[in-house]
N, C-alpha and C. Protein backbone atom coordinates (compact mmCIF):
# COMPACT_ATOMS: atom_id res chain seq x y z
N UNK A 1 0.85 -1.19 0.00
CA UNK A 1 0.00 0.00 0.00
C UNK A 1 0.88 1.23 0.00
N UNK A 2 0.49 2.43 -0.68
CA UNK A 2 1.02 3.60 -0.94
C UNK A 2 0.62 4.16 0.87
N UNK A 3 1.48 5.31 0.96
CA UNK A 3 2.19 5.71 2.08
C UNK A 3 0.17 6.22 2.48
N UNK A 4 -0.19 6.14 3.84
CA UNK A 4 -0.94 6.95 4.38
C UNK A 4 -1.41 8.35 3.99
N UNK A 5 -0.51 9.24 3.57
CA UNK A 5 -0.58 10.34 3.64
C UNK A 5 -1.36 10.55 2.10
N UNK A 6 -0.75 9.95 1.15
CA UNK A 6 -1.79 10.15 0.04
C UNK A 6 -2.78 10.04 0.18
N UNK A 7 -3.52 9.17 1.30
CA UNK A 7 -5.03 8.60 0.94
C UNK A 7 -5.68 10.00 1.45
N UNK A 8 -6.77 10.60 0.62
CA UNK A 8 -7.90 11.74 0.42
C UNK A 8 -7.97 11.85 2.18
N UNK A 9 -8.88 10.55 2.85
CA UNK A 9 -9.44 10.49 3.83
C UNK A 9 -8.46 11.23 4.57
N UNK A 10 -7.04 10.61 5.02
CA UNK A 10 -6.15 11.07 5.61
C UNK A 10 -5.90 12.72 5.67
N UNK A 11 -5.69 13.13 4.27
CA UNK A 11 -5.56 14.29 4.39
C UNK A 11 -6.65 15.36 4.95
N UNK A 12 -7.96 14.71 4.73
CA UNK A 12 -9.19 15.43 5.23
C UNK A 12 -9.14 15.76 6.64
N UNK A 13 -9.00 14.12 6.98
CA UNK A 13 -8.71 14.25 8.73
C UNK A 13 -7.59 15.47 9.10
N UNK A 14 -6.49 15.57 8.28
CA UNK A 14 -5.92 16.46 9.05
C UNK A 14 -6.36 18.02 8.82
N UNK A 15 -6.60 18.46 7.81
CA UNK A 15 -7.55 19.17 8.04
C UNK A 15 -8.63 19.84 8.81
N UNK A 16 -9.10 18.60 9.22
CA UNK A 16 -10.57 19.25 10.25
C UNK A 16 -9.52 18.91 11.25
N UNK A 17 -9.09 18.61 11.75
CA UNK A 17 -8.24 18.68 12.80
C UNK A 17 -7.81 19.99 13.43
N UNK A 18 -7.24 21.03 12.10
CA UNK A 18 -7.12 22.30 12.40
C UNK A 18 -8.48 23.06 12.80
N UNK A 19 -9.06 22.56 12.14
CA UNK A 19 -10.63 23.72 11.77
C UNK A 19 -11.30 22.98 13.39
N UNK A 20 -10.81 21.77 14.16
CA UNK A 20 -11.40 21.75 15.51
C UNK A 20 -10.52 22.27 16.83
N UNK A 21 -9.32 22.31 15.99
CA UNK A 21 -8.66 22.99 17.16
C UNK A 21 -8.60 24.59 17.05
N UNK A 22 -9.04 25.19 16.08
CA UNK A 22 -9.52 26.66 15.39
C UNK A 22 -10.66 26.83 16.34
N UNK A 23 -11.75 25.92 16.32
CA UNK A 23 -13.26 26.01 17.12
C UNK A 23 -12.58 25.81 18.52
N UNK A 24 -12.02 25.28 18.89
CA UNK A 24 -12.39 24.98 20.60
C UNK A 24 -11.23 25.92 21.31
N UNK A 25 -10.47 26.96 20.29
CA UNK A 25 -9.84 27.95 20.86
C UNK A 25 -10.49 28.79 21.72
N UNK A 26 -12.11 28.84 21.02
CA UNK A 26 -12.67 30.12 21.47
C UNK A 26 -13.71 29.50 22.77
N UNK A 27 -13.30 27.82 23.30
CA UNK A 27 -14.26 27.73 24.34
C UNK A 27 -13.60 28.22 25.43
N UNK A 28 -14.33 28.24 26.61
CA UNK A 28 -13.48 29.03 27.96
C UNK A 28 -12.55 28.47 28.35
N UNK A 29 -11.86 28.75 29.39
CA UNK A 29 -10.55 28.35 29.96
C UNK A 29 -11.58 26.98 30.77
N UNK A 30 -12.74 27.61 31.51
CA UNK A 30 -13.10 26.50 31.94
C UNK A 30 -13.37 25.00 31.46
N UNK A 31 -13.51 24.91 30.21
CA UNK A 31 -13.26 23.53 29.10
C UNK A 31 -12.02 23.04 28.95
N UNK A 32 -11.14 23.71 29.14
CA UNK A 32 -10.16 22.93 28.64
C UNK A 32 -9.63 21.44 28.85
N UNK A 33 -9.95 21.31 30.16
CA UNK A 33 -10.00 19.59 30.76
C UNK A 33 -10.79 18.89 30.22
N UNK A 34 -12.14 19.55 30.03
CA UNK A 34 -13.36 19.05 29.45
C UNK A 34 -13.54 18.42 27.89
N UNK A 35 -14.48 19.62 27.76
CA UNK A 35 -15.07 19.71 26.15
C UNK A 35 -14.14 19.79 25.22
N UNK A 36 -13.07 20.61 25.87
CA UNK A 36 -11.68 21.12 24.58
C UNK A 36 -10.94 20.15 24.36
N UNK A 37 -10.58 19.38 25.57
CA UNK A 37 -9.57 18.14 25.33
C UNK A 37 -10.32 17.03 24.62
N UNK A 38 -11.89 16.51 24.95
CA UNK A 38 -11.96 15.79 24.82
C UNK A 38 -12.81 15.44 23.30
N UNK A 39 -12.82 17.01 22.71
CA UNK A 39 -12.98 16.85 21.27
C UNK A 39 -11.91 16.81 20.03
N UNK A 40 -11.01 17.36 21.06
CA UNK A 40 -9.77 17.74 20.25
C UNK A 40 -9.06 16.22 20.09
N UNK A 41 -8.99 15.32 21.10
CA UNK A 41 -8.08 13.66 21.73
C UNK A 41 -8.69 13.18 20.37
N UNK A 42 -10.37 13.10 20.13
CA UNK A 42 -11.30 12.43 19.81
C UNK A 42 -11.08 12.56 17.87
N UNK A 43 -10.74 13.64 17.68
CA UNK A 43 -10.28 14.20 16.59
C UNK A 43 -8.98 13.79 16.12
N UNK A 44 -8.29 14.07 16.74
CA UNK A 44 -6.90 13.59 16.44
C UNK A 44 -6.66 12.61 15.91
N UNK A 45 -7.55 11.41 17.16
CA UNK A 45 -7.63 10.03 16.66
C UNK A 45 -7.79 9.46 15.55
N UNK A 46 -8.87 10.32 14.48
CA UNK A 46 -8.61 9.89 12.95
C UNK A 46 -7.53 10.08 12.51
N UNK A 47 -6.96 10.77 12.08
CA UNK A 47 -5.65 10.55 11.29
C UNK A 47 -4.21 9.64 12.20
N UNK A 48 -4.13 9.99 13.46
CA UNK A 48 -3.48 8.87 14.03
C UNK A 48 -4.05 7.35 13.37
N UNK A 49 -4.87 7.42 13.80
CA UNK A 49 -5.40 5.72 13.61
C UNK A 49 -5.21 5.48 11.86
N UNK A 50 -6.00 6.14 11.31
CA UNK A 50 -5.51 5.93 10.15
C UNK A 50 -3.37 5.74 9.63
N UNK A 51 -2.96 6.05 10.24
CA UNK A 51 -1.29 6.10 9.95
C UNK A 51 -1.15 4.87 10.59
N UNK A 52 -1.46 4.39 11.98
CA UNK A 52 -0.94 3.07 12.40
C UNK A 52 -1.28 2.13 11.81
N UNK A 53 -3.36 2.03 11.51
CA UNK A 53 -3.32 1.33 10.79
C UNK A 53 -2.49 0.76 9.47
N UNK A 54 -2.52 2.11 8.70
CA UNK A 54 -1.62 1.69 7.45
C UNK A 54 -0.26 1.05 7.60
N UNK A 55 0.16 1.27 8.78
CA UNK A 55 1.70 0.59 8.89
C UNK A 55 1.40 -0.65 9.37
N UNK A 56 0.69 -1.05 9.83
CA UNK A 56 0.69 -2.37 10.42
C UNK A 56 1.00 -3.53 9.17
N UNK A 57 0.67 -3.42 8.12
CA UNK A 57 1.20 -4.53 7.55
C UNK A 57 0.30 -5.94 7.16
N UNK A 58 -1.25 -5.37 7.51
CA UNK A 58 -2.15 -6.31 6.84
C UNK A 58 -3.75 -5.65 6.95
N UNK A 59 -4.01 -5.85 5.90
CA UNK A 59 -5.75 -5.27 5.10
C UNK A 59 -6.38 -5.61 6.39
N UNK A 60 -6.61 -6.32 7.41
CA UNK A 60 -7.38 -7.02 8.40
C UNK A 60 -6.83 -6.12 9.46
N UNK A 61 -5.64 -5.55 9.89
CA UNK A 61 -5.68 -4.66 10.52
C UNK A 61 -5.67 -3.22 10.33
N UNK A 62 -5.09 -2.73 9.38
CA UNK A 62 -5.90 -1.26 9.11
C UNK A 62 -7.10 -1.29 8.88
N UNK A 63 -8.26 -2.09 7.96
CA UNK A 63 -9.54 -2.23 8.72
C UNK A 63 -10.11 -2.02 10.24
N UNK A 64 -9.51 -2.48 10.68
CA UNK A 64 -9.51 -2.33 12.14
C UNK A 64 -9.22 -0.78 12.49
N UNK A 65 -8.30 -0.67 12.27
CA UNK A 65 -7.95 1.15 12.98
C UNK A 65 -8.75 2.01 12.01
N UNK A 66 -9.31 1.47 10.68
CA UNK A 66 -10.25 2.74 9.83
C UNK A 66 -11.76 2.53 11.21
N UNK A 67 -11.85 1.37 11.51
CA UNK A 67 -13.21 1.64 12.23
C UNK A 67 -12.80 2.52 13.58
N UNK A 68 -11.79 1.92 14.02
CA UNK A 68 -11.37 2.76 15.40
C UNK A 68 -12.09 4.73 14.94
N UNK A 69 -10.99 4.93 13.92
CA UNK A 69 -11.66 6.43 13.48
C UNK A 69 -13.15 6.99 13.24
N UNK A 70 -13.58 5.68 12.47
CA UNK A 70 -14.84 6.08 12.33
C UNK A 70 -15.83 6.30 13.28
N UNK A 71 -15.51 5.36 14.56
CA UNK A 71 -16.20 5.67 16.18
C UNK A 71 -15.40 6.97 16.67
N UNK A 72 -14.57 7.41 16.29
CA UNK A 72 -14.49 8.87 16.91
C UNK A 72 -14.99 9.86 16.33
N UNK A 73 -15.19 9.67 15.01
CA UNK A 73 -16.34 10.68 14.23
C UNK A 73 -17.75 10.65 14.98
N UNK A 74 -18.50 9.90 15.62
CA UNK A 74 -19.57 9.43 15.88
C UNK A 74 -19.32 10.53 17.77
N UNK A 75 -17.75 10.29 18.49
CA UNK A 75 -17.45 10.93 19.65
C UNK A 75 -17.69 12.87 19.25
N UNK A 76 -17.02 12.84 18.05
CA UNK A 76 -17.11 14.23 17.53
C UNK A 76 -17.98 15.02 17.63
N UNK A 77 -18.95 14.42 16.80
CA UNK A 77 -20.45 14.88 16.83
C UNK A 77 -21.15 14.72 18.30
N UNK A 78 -21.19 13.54 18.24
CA UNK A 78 -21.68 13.94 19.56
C UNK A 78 -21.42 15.63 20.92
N UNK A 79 -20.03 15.66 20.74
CA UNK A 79 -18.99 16.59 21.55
C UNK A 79 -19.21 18.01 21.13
N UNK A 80 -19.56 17.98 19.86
CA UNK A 80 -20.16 18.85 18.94
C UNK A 80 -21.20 19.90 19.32
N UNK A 81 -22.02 18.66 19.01
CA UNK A 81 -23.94 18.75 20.21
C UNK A 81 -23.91 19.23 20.95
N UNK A 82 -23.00 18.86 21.62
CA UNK A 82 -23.13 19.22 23.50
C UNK A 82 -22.55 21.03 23.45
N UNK A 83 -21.44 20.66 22.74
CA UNK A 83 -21.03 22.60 22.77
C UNK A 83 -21.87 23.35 22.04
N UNK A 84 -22.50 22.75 21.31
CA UNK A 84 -23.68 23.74 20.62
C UNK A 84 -24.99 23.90 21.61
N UNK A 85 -25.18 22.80 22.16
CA UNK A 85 -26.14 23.08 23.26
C UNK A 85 -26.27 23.75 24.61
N UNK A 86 -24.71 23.92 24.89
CA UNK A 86 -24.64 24.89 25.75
C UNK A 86 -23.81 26.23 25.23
N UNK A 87 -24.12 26.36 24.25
CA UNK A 87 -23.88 27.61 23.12
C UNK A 87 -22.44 28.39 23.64
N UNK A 88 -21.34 26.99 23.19
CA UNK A 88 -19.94 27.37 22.87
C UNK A 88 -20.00 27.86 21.02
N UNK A 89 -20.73 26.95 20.50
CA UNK A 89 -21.12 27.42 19.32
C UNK A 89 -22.36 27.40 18.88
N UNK A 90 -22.24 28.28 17.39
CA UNK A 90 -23.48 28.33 17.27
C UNK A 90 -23.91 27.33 16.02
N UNK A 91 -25.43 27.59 15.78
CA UNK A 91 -25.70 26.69 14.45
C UNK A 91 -24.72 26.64 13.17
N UNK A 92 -24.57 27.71 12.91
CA UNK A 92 -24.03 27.44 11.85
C UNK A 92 -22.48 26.75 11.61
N UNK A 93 -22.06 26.66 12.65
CA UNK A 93 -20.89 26.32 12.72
C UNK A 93 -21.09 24.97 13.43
N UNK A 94 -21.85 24.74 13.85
CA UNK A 94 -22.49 22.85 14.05
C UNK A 94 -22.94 22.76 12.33
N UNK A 95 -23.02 22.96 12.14
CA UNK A 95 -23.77 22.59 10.52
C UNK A 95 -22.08 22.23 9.68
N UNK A 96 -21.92 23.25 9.57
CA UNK A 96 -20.38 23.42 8.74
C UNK A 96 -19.30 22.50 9.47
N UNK A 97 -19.31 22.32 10.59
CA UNK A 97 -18.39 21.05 10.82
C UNK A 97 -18.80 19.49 10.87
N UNK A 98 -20.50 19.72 10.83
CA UNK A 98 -20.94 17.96 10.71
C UNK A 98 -20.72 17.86 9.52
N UNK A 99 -21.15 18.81 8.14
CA UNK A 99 -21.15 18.65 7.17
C UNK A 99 -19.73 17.72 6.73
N UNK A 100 -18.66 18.77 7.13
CA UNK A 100 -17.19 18.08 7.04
C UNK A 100 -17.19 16.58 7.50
N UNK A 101 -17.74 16.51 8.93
CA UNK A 101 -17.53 15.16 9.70
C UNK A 101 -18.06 13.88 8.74
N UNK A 102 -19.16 14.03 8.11
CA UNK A 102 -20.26 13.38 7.30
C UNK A 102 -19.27 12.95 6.36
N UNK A 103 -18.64 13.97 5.59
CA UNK A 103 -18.03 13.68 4.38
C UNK A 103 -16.56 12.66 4.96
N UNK A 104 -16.12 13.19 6.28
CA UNK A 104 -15.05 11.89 6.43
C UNK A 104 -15.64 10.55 6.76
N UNK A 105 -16.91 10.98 7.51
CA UNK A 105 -17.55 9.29 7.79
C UNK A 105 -17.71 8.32 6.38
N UNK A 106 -18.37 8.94 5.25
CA UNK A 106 -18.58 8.48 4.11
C UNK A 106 -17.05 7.56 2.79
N UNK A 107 -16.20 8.70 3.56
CA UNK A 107 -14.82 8.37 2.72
C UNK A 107 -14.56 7.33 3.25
N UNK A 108 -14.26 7.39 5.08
CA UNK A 108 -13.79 5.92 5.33
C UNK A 108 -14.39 4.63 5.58
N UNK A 109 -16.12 4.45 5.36
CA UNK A 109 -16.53 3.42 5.05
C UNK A 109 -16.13 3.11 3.81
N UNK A 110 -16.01 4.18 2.86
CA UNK A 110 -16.02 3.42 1.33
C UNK A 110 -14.26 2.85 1.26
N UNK A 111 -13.57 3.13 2.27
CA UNK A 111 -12.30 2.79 2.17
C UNK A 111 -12.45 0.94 2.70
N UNK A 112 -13.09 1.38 4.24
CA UNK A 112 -13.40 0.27 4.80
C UNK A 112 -14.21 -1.33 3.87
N UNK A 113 -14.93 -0.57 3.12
CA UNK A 113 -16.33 -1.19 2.11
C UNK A 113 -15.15 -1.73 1.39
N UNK A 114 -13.88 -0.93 0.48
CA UNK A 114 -12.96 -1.51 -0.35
C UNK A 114 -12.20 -2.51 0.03
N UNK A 115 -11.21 -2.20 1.14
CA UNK A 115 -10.66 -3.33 1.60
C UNK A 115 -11.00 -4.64 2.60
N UNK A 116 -12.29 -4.54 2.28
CA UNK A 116 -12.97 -5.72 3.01
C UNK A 116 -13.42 -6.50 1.68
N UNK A 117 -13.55 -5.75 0.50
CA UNK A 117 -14.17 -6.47 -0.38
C UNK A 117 -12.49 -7.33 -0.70
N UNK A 118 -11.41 -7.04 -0.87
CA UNK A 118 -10.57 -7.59 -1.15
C UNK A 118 -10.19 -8.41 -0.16
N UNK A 119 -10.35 -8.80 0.60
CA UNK A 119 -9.85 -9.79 1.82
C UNK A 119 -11.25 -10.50 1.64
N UNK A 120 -12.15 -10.49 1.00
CA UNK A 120 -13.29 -11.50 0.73
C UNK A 120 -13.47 -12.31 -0.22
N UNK A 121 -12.53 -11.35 -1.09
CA UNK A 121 -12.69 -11.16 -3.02
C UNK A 121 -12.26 -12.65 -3.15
């Protein structure tokens, strides 16, 4: 397999990565243990996971670490919700980052969807 860093998904993740650590600049000092760390850990985790996976050295385990990511997309949103509900942010900026989140959930099933079909094939 070609290096991690080419794959789309990868690069996306790092991406919103910035654009969540851009958002949770502006939550209070009082989050930072909280909401800030624990969207930011949760985030990270995609593109980490995605890199170990890829090094590991078999389709059956980067499968494995693409799902690891994909349950932190699911932590995201959720983490998301909650700061929008206690109006760290607002709608539109819950909209504009699920939108993003959506589009990485979608990439790495169809990654996941691919290399499962080949370890079946």
């Amino acid at each position: 397999m070609s290096s991690h860093k080419n794959l789309r998904v990868y690069q996306e993740s790092m991406d919103y990565v910035t654009k969540i650590y851009e958002i949770t600049k502006t939550y209070p000092n009082s989050e930072l243990f909280g909401l800030t760390s624990q969207t930011r850990r949760a985030c990270v985790s995609i593109p980490l996971n995605i890199s170990e996976g890829a090094s590991r050295g078999s389709t059956k385990d980067f499968c494995r670490f693409l799902r690891y990511s994909l349950s932190s997309t699911s932590e995201i949103d959720t983490a998301l919700t909650i700061a929008k509900n206690i109006e760290l942010i607002d709608e539109k900026q819950l909209n504009e980052l699920i939108i993003d989140l959506v589009s990485l959930r979608k990439k790495l099933m169809a990654l996941i969807n691919s290399l499962e079909k080949k370890l079946s094939g």
